[in-house]
N, C-alpha and C. Protein backbone atom coordinates (compact mmCIF):
# COMPACT_ATOMS: atom_id res chain seq x y z
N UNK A 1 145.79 155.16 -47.56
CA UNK A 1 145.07 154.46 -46.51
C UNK A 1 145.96 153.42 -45.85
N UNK A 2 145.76 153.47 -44.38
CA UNK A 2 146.93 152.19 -44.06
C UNK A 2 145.88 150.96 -44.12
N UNK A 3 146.43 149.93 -43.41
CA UNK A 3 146.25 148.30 -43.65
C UNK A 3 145.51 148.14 -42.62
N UNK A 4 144.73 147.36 -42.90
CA UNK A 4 142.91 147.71 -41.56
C UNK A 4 144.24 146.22 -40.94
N UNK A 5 143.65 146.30 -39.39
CA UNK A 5 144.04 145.03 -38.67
C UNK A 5 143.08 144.01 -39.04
N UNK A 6 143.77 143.12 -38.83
CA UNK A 6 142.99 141.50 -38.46
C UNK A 6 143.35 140.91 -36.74
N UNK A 7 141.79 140.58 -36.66
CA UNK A 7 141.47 140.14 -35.65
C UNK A 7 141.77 138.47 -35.67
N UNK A 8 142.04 138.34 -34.60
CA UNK A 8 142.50 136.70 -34.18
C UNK A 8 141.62 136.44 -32.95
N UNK A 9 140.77 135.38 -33.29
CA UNK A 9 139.75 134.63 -32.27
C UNK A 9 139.99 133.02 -31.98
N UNK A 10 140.08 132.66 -30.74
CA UNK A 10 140.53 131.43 -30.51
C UNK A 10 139.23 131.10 -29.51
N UNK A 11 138.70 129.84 -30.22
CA UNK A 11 137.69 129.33 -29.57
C UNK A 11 137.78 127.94 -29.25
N UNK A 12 137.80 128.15 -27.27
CA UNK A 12 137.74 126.70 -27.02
C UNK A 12 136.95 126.47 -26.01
N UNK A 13 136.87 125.42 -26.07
CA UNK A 13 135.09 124.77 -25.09
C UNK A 13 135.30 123.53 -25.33
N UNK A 14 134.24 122.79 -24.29
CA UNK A 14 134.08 121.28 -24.94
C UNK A 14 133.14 120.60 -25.72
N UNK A 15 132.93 119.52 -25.91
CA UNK A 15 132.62 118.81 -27.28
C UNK A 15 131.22 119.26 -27.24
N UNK A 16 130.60 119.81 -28.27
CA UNK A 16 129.83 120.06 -28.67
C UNK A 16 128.85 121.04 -28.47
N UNK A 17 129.65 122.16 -28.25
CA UNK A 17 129.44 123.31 -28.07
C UNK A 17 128.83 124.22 -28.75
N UNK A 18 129.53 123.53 -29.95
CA UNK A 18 129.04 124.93 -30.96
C UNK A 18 129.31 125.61 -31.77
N UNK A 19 131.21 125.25 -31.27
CA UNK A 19 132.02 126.40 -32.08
C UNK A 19 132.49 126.23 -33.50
N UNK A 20 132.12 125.18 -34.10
CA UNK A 20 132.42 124.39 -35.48
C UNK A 20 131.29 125.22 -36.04
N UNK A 21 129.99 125.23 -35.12
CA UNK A 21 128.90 125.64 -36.00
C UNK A 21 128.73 126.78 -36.11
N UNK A 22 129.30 127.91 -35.08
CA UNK A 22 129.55 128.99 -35.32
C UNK A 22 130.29 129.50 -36.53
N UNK A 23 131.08 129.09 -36.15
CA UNK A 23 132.56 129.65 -37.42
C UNK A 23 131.68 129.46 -39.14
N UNK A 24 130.31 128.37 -39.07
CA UNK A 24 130.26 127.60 -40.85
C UNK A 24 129.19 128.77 -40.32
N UNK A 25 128.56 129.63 -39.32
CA UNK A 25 127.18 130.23 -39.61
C UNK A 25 128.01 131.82 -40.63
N UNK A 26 128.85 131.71 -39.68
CA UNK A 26 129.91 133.19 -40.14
C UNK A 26 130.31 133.31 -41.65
N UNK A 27 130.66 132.31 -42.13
CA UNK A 27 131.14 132.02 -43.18
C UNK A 27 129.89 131.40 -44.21
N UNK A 28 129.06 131.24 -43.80
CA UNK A 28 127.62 130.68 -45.04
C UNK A 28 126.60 131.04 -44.31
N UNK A 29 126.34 132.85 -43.98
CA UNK A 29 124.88 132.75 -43.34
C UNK A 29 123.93 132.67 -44.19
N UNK A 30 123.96 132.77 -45.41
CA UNK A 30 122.52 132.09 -46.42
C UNK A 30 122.28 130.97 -46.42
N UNK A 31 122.52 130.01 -45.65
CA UNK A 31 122.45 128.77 -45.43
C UNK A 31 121.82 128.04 -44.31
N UNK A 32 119.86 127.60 -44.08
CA UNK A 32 119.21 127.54 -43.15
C UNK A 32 119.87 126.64 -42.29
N UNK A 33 119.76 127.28 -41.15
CA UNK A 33 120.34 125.92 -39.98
C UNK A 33 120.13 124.78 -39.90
N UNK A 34 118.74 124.24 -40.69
CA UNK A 34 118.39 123.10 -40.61
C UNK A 34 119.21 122.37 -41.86
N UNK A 35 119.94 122.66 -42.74
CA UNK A 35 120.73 122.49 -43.46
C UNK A 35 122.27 122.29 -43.45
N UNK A 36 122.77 122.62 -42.49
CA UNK A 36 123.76 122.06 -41.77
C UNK A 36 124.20 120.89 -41.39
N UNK A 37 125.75 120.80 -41.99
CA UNK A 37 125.81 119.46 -41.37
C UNK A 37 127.77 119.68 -41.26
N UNK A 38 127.92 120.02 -40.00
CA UNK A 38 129.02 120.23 -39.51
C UNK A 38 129.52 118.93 -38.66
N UNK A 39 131.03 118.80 -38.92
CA UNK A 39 131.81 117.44 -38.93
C UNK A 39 132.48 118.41 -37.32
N UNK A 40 132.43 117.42 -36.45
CA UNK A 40 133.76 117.82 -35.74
C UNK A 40 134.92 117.93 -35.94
N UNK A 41 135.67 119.07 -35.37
CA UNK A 41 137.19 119.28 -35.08
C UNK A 41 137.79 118.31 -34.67
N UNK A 42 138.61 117.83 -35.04
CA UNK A 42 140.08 117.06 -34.98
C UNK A 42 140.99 117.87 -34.78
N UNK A 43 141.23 118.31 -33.77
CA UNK A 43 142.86 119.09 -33.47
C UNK A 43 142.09 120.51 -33.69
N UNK A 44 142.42 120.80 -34.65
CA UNK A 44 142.60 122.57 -34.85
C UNK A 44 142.13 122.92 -36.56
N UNK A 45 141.05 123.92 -36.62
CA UNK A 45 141.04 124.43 -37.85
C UNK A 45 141.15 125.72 -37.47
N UNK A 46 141.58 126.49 -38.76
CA UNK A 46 141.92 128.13 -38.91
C UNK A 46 140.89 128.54 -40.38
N UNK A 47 140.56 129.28 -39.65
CA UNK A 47 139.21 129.74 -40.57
C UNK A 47 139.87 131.50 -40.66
N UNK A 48 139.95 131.89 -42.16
CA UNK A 48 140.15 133.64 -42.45
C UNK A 48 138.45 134.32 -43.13
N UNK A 49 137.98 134.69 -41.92
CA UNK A 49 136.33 135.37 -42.56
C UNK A 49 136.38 136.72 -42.69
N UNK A 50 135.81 137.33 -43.57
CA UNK A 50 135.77 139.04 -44.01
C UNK A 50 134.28 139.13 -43.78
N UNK A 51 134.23 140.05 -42.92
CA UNK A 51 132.92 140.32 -42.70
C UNK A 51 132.45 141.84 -43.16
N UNK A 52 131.54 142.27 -43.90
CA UNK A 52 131.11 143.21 -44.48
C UNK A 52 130.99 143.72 -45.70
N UNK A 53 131.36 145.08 -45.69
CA UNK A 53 130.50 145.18 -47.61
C UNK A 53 132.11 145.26 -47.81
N UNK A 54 132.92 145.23 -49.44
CA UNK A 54 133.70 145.23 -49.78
C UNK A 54 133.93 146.79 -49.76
N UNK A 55 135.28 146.62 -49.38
CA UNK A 55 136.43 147.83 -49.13
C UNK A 55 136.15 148.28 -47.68
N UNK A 56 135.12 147.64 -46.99
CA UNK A 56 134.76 148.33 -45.95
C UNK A 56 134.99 146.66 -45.16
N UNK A 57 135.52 146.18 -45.54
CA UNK A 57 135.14 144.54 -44.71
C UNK A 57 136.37 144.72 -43.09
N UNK A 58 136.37 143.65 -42.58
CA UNK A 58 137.18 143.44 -41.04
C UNK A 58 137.55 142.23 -41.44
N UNK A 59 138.60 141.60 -41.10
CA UNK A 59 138.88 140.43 -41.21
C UNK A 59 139.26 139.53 -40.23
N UNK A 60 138.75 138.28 -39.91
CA UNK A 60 138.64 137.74 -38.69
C UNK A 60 139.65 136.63 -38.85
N UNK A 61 140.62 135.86 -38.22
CA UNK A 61 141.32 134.97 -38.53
C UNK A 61 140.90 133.73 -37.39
N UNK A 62 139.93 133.10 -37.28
CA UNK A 62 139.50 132.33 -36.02
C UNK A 62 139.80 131.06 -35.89
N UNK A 63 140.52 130.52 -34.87
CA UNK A 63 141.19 129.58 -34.82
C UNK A 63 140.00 128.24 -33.48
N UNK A 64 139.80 127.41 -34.06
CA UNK A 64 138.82 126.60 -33.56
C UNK A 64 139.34 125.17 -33.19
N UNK A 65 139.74 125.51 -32.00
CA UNK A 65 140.09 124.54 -31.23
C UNK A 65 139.27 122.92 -30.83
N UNK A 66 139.67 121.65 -31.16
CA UNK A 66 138.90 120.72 -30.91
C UNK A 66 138.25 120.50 -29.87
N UNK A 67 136.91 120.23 -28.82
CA UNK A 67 137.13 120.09 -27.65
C UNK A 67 137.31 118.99 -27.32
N UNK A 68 137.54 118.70 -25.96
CA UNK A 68 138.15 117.37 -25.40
C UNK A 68 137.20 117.70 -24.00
N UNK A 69 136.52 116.78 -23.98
CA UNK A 69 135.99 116.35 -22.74
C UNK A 69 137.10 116.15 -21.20
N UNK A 70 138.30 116.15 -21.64
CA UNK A 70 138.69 115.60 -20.82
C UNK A 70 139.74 117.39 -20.30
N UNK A 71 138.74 118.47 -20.52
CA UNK A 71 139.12 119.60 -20.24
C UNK A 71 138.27 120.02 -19.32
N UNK A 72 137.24 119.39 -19.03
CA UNK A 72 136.46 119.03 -17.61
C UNK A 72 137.05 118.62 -16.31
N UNK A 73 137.75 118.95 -15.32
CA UNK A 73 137.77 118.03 -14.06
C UNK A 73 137.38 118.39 -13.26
């Protein structure tokens, strides 16, 4: 069998968008939304998520960009 690819996702937007909370839904969906408590990005996190049943998974490498308001003009 060859080597499944990994996907690379770069998410950027501005402050408070979403994309922090996306990436923790991906990575802990047994976990009610109202239970959440996601910190903003500072600079840059890199998140590696496997999504699916084992041996059969995809692997996502998503890179979550801080936003900056000042990406508005």
């Amino acid at each position: 069998m060859g080597q499944k690819p990994v996907h690379h996702i770069f998410m950027i937007g501005i402050d408070s968008a979403g994309k922090s909370s996306l990436v923790f839904r991906l990575q802990c969906p047994d976990i009610p939304a109202d239970e959440l408590n996601v910190v903003a990005t500072a600079g840059m996190g890199i998140d590696t998520i496997k999504i699916g049943e084992q041996g059969k998974q995809t692997e996502f490498v998503i890179s979550d960009v801080g936003g900056r308001s000042g990406m508005i003009s």
